[in-house]
PDB file of N, CA and C in Angstrom:
ATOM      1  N   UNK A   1       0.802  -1.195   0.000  1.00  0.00           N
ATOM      2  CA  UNK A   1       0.000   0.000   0.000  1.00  0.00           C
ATOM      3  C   UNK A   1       0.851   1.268   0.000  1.00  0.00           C
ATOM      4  N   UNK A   2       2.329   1.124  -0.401  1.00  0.00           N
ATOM      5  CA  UNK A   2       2.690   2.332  -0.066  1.00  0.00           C
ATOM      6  C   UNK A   2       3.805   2.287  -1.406  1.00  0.00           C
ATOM      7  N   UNK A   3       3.522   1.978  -2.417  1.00  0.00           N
ATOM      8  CA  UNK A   3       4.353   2.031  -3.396  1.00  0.00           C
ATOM      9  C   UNK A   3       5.029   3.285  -4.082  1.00  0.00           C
ATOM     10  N   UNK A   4       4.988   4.553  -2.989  1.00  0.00           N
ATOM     11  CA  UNK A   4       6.165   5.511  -3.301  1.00  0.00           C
ATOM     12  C   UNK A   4       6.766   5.903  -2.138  1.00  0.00           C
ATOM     13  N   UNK A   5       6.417   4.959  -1.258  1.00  0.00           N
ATOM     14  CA  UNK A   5       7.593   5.260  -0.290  1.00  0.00           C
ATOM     15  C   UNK A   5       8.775   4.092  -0.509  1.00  0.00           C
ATOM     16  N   UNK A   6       9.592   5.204   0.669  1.00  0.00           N
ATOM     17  CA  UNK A   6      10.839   4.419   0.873  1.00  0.00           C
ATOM     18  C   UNK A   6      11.181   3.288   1.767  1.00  0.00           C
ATOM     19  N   UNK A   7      11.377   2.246   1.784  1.00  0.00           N
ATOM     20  CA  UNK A   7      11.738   0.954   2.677  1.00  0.00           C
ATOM     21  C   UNK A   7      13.142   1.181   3.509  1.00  0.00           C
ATOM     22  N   UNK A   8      12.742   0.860   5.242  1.00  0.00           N
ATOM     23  CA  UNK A   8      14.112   0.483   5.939  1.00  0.00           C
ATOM     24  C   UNK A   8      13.361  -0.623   6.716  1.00  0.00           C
ATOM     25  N   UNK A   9      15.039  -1.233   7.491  1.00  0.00           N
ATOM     26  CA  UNK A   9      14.578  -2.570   7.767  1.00  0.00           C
ATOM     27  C   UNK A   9      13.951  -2.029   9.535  1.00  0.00           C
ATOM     28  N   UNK A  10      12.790  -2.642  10.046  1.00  0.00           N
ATOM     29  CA  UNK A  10      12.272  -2.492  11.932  1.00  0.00           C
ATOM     30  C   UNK A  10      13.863  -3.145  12.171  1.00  0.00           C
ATOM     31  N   UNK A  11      13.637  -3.388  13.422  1.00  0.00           N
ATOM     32  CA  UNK A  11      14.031  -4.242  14.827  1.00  0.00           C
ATOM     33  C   UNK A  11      14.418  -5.539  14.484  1.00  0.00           C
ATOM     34  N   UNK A  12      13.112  -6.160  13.796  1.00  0.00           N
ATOM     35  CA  UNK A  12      13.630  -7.441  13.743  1.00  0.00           C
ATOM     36  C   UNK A  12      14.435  -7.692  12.244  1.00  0.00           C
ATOM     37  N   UNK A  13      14.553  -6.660  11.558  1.00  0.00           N
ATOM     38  CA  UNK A  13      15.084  -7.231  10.394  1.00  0.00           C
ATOM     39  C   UNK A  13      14.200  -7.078   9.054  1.00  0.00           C
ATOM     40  N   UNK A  14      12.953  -6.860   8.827  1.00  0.00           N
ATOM     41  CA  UNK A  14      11.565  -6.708   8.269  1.00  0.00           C
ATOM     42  C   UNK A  14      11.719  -5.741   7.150  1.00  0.00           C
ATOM     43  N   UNK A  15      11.748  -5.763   6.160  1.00  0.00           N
ATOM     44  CA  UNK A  15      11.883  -4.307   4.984  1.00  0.00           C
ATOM     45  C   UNK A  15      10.179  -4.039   5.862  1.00  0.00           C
ATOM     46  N   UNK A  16      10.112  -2.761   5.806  1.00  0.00           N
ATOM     47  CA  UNK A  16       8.818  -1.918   5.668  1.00  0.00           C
ATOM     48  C   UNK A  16       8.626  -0.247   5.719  1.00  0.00           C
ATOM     49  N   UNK A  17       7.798  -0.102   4.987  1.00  0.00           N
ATOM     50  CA  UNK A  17       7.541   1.142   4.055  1.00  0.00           C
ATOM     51  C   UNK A  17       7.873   2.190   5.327  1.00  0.00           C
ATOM     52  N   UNK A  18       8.513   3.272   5.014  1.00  0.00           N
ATOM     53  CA  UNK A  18       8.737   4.191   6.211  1.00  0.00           C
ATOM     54  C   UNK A  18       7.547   5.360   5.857  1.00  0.00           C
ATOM     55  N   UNK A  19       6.252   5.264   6.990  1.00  0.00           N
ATOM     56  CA  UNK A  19       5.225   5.681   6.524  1.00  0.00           C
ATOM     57  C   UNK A  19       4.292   5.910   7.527  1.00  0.00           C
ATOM     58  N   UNK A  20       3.377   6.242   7.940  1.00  0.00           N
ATOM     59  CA  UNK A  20       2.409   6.388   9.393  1.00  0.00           C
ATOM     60  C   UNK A  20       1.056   7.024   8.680  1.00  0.00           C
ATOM     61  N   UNK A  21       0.201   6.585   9.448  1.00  0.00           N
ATOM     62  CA  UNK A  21      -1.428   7.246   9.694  1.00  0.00           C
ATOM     63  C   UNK A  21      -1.281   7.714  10.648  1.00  0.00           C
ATOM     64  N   UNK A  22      -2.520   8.694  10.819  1.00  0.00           N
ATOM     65  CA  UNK A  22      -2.613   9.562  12.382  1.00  0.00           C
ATOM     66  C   UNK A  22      -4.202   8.972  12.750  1.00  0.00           C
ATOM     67  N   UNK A  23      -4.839   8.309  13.346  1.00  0.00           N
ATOM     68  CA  UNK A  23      -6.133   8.320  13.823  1.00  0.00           C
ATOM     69  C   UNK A  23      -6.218   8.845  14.904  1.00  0.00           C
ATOM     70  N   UNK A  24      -7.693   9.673  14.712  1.00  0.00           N
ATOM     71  CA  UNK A  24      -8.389   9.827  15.813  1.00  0.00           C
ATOM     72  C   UNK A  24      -9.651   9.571  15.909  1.00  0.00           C
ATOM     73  N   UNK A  25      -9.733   8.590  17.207  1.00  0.00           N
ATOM     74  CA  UNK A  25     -11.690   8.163  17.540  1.00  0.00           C
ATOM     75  C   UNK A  25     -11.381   7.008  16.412  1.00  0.00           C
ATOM     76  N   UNK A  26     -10.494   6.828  16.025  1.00  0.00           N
ATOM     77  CA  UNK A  26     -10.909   5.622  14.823  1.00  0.00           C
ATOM     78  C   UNK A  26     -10.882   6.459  13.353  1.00  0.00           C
ATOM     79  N   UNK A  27     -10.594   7.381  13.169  1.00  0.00           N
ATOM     80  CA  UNK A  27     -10.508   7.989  12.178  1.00  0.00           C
ATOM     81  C   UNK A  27      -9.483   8.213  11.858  1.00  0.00           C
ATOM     82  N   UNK A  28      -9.605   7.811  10.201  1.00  0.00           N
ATOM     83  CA  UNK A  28      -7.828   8.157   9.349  1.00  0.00           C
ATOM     84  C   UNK A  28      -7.989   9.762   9.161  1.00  0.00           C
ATOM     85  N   UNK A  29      -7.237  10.622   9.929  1.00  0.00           N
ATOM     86  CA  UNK A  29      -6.798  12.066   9.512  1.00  0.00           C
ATOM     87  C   UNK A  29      -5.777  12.331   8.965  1.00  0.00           C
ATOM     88  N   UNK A  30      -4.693  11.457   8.453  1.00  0.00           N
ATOM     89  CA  UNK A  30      -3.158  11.889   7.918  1.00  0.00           C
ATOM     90  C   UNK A  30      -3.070  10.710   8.126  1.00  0.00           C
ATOM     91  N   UNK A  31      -2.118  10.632   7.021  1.00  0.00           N
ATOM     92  CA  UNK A  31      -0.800   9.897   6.564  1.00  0.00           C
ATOM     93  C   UNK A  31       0.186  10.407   5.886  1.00  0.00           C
ATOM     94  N   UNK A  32       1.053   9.774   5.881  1.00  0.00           N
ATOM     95  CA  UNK A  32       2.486  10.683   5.362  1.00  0.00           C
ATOM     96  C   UNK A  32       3.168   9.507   4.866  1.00  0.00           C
ATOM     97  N   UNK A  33       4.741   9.621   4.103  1.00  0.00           N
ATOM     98  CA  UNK A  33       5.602   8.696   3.835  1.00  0.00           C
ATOM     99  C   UNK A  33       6.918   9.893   3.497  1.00  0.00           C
ATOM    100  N   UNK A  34       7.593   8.572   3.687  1.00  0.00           N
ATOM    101  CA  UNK A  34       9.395   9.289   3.275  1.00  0.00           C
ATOM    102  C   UNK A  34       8.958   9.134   1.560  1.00  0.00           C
ATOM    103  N   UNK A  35       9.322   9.829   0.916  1.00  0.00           N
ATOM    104  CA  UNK A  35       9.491   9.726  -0.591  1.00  0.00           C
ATOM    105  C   UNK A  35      10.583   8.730  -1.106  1.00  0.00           C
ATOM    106  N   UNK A  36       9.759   7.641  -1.752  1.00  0.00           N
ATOM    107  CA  UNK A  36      10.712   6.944  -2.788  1.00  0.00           C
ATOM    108  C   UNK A  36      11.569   7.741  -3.693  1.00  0.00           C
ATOM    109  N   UNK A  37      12.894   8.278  -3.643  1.00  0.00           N
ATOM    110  CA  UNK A  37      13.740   9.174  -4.651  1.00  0.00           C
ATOM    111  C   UNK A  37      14.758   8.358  -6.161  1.00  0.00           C
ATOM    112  N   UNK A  38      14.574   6.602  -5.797  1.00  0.00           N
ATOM    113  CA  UNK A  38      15.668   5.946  -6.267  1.00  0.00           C
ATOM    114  C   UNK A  38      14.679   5.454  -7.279  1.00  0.00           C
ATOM    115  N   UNK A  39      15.169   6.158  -8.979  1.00  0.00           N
ATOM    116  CA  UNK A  39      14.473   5.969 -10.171  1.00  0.00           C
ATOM    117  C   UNK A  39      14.555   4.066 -10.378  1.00  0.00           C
ATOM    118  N   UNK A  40      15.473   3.881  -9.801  1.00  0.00           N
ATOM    119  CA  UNK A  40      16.125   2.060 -10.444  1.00  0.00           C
ATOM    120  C   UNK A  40      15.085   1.326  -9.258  1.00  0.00           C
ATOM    121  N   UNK A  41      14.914   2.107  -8.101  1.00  0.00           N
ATOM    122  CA  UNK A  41      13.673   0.794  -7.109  1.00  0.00           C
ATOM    123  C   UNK A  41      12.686   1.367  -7.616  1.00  0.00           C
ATOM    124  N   UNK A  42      11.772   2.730  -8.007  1.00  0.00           N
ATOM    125  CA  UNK A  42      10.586   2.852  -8.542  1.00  0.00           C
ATOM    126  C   UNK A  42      10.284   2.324  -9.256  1.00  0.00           C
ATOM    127  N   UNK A  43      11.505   1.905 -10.812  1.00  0.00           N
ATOM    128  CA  UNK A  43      10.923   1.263 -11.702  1.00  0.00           C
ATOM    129  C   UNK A  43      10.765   0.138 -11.421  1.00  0.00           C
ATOM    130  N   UNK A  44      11.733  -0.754 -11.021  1.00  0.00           N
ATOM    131  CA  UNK A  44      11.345  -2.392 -10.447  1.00  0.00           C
ATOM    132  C   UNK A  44      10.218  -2.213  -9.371  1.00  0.00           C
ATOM    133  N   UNK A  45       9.917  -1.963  -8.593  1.00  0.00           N
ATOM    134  CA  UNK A  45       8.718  -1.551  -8.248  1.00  0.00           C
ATOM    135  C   UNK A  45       7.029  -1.809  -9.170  1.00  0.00           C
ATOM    136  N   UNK A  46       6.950  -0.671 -10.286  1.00  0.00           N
ATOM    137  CA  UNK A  46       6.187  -0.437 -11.066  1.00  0.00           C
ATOM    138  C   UNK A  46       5.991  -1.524 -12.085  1.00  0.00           C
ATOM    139  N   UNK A  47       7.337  -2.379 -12.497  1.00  0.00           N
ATOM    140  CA  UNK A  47       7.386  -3.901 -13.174  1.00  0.00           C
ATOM    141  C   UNK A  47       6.909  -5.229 -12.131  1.00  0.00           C
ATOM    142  N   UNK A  48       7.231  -4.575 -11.163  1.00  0.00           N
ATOM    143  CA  UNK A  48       6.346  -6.021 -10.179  1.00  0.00           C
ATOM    144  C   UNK A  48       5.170  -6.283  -9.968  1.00  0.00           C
ATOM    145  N   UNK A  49       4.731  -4.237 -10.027  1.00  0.00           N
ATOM    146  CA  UNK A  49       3.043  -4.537  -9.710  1.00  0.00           C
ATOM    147  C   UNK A  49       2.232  -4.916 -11.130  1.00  0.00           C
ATOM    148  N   UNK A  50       2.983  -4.440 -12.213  1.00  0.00           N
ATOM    149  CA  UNK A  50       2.793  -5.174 -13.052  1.00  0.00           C
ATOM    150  C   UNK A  50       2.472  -6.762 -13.438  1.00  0.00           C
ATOM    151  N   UNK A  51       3.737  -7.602 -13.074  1.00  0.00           N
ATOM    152  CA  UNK A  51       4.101  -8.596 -13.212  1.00  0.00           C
ATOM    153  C   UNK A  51       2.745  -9.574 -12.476  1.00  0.00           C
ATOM    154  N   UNK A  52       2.151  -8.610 -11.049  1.00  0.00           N
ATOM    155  CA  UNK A  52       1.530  -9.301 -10.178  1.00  0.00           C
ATOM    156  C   UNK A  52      -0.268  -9.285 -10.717  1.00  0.00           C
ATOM    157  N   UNK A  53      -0.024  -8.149 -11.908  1.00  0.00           N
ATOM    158  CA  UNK A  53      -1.670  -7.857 -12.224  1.00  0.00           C
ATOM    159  C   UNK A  53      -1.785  -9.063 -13.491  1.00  0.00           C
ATOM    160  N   UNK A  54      -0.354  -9.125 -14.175  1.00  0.00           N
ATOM    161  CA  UNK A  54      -0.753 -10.282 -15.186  1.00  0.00           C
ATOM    162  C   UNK A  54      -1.038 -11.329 -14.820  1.00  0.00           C
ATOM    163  N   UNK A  55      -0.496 -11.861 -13.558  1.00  0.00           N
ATOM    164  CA  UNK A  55      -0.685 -12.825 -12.860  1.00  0.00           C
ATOM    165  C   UNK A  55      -2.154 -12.910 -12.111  1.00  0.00           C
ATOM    166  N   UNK A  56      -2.727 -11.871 -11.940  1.00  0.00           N
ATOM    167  CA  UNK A  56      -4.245 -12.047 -11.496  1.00  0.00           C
ATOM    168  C   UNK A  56      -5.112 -11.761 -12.983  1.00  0.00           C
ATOM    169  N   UNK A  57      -4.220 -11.500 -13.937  1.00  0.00           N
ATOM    170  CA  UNK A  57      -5.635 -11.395 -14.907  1.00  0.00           C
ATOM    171  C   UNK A  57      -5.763 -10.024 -15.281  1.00  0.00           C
ATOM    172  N   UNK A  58      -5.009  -9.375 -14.252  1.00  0.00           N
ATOM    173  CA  UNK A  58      -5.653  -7.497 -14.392  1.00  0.00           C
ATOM    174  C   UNK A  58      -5.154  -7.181 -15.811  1.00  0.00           C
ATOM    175  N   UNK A  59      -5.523  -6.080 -16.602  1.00  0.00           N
ATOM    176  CA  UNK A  59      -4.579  -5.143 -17.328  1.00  0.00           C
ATOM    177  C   UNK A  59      -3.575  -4.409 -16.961  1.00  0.00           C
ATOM    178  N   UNK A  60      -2.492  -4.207 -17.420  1.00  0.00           N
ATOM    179  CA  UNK A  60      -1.095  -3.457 -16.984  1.00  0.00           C
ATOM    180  C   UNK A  60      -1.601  -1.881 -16.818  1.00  0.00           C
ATOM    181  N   UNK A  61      -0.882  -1.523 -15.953  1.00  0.00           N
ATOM    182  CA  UNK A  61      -0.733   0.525 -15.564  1.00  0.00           C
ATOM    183  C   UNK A  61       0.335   0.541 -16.443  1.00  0.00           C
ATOM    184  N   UNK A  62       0.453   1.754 -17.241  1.00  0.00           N
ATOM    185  CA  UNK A  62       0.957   2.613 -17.678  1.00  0.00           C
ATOM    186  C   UNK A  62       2.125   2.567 -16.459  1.00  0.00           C
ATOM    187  N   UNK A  63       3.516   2.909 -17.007  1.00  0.00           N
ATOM    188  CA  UNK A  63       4.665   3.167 -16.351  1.00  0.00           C
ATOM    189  C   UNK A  63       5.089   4.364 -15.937  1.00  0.00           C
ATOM    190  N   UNK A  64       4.901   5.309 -15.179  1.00  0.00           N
ATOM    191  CA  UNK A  64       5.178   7.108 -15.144  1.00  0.00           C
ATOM    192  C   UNK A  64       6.187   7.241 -15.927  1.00  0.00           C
ATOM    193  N   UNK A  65       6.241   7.479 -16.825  1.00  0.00           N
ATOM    194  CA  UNK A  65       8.180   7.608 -16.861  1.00  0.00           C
ATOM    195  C   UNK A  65       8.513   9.316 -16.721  1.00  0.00           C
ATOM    196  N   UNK A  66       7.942   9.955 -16.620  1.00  0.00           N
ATOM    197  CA  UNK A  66       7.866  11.410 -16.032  1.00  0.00           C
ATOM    198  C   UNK A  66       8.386  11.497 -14.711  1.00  0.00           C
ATOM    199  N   UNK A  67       7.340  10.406 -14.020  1.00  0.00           N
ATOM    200  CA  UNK A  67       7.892  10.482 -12.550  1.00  0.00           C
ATOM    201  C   UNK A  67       9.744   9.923 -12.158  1.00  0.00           C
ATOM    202  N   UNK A  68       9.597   8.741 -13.063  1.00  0.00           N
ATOM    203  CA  UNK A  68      10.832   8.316 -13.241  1.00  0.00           C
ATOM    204  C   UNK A  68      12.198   8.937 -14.021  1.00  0.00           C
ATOM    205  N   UNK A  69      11.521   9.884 -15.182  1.00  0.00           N
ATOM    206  CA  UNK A  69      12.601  11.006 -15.528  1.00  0.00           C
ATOM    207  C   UNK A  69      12.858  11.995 -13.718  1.00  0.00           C
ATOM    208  N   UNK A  70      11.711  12.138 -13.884  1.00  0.00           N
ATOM    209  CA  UNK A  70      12.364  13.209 -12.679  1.00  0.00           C
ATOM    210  C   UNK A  70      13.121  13.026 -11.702  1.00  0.00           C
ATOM    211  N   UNK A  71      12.892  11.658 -10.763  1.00  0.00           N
ATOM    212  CA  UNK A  71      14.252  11.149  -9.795  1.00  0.00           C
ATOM    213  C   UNK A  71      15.291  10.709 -10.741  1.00  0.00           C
ATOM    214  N   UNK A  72      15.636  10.615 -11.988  1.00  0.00           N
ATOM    215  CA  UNK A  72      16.621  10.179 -12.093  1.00  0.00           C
ATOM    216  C   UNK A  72      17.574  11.555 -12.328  1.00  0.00           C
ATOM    217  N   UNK A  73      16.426  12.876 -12.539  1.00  0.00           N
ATOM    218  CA  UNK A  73      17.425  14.017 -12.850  1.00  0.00           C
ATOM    219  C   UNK A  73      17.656  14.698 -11.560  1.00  0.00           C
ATOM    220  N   UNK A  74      17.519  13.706 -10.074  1.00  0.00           N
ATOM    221  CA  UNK A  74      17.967  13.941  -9.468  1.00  0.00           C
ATOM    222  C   UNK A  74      16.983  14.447  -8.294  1.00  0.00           C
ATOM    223  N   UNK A  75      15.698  13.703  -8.058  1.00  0.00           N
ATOM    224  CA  UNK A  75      14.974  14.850  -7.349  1.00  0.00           C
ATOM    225  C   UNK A  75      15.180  14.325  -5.472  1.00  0.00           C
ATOM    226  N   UNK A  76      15.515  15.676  -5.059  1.00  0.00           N
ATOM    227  CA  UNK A  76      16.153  15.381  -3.803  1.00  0.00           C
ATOM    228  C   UNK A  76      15.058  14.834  -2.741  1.00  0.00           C
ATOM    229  N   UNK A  77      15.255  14.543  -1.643  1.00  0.00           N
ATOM    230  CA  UNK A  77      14.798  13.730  -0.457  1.00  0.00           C
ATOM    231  C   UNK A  77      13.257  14.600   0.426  1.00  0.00           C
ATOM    232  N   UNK A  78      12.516  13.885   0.661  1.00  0.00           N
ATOM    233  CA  UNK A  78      11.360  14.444   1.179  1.00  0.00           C
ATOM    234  C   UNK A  78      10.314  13.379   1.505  1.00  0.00           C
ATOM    235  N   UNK A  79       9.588  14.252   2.223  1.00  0.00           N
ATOM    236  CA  UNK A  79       8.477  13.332   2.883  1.00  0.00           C
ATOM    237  C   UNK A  79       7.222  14.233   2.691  1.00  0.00           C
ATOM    238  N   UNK A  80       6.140  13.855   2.526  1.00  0.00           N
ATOM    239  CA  UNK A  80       4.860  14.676   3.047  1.00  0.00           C
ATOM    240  C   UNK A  80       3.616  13.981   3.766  1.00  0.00           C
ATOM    241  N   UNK A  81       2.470  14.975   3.922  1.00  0.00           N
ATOM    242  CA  UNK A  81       1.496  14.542   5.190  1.00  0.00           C
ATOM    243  C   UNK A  81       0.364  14.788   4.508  1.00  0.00           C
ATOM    244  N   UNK A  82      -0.269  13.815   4.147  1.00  0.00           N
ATOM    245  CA  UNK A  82      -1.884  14.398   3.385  1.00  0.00           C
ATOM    246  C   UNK A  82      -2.758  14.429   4.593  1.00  0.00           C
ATOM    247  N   UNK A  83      -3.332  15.381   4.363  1.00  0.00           N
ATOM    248  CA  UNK A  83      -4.278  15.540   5.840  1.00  0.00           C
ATOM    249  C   UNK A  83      -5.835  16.055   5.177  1.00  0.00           C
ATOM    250  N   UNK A  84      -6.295  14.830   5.536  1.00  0.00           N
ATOM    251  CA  UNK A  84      -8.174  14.519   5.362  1.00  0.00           C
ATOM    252  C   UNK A  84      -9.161  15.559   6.010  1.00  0.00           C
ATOM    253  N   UNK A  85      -8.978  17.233   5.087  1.00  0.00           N
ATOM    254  CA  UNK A  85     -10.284  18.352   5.424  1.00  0.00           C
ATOM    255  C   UNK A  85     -11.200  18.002   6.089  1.00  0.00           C
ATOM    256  N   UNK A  86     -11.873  16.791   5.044  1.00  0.00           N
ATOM    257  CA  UNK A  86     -13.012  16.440   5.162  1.00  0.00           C
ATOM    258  C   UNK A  86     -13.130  15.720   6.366  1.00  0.00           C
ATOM    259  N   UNK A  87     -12.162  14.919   6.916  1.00  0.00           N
ATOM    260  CA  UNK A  87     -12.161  14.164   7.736  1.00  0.00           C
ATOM    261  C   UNK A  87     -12.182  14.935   9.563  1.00  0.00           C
ATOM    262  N   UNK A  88     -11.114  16.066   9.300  1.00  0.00           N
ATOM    263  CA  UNK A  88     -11.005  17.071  10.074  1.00  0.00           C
ATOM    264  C   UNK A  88     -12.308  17.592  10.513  1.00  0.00           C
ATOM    265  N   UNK A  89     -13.324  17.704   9.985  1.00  0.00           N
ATOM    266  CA  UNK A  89     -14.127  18.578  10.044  1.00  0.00           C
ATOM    267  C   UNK A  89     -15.235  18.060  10.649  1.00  0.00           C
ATOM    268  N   UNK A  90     -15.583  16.234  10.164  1.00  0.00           N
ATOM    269  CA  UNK A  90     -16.061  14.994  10.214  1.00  0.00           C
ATOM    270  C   UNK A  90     -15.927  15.398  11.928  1.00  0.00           C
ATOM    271  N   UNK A  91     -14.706  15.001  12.842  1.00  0.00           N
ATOM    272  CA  UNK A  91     -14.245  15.185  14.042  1.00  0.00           C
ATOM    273  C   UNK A  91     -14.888  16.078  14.880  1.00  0.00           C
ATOM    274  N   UNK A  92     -14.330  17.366  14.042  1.00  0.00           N
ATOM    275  CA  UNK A  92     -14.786  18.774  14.673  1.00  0.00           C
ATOM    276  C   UNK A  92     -16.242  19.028  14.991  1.00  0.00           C
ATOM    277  N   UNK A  93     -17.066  18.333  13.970  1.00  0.00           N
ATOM    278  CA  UNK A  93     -18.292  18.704  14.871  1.00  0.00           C
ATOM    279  C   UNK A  93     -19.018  17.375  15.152  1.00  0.00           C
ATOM    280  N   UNK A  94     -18.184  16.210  14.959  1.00  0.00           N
ATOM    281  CA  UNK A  94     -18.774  15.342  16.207  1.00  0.00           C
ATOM    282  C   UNK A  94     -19.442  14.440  15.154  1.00  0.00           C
ATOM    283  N   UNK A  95     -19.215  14.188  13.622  1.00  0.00           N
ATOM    284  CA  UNK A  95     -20.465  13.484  12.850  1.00  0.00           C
ATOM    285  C   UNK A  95     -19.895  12.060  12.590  1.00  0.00           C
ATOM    286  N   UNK A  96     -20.795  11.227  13.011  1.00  0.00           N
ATOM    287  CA  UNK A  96     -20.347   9.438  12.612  1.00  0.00           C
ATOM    288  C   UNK A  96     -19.916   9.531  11.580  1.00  0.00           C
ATOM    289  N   UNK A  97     -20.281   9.936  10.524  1.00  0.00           N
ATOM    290  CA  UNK A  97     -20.508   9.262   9.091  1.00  0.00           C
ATOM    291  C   UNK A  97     -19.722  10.505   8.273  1.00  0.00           C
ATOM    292  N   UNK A  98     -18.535  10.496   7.671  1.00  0.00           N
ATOM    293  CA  UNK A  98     -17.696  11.003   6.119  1.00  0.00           C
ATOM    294  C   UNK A  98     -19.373  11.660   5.704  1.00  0.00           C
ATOM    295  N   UNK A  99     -19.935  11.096   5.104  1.00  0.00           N
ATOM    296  CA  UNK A  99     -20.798  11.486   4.433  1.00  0.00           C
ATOM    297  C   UNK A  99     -21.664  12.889   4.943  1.00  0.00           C
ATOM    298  N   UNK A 100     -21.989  12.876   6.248  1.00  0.00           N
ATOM    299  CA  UNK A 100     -22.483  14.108   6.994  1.00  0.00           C
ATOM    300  C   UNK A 100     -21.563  15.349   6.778  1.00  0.00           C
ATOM    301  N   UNK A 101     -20.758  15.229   6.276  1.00  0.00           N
ATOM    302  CA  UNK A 101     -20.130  16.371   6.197  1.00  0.00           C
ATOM    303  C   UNK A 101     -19.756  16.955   4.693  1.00  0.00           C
ATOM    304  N   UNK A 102     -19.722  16.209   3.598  1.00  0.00           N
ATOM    305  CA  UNK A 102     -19.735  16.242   2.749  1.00  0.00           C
ATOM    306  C   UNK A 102     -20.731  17.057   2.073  1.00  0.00           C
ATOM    307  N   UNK A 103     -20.354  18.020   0.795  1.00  0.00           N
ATOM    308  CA  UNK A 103     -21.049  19.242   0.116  1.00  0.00           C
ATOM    309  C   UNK A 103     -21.592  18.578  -1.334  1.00  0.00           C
ATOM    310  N   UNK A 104     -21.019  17.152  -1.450  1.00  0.00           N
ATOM    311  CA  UNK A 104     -21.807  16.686  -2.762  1.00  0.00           C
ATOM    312  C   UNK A 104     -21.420  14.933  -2.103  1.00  0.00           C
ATOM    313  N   UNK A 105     -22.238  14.610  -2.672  1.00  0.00           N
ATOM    314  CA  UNK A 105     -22.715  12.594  -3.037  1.00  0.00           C
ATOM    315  C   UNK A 105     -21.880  11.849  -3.340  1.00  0.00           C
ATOM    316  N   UNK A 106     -21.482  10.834  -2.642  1.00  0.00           N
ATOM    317  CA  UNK A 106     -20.496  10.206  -3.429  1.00  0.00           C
ATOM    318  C   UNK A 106     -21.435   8.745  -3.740  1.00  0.00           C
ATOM    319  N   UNK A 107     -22.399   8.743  -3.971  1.00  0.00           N
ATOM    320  CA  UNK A 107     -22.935   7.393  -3.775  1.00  0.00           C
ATOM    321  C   UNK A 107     -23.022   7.001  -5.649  1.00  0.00           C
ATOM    322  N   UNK A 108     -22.666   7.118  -6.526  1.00  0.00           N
ATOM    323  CA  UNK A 108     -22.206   7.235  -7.671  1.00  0.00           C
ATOM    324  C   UNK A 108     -20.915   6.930  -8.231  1.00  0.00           C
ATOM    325  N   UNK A 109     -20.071   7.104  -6.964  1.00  0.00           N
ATOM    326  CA  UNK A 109     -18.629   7.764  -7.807  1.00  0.00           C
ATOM    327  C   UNK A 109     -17.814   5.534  -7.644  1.00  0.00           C
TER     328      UNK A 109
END
């Protein structure tokens, strides 16, 4: 689930994605990740999930190679935090349901 972040090994030895959620009450408000920067693991990366959709049958994704031009021309080190408005707000005034707070329908999408 975290196929642009970056991997280090835990405690016991474990590759895993260097990455976090923030909940509150049970609610996803943020997540973040270290940025995958290394063009040569993105692309093997992007050929595996590949490799794994032919193997279920899926159709192949398109390969970024934009994204992959760009770390290879060097794009430096970073992390960011997506943080859920909607979700924020969900909290703030106390509503069970994503949907109560919401300004259009998602029961369509």
């Amino acid at each position: 689930q975290a196929a642009l972040a970056r991997r280090h090994q835990d405690a016991d030895g474990e590759w895993v994605a260097s990455r976090f959620e923030l909940y509150i009450n049970g609610v996803e408000l943020a997540n973040g990740y270290d940025e995958l920067v290394d063009a040569e693991e993105q692309r093997l990366r992007f050929s595996e999930d590949n490799a794994e959709r032919r193997r279920l049958g899926l159709s192949e994704v398109d390969i970024d190679e934009q994204l992959l031009a760009a770390l290879d021309h060097g794009m430096p080190a970073s992390a960011g935090v997506a943080l859920g408005m909607d979700r924020l707000i969900q909290l703030a005034l106390g509503k069970a349901r994503l949907e109560d707070v919401l300004t259009f329908s998602t029961a369509n999408c």
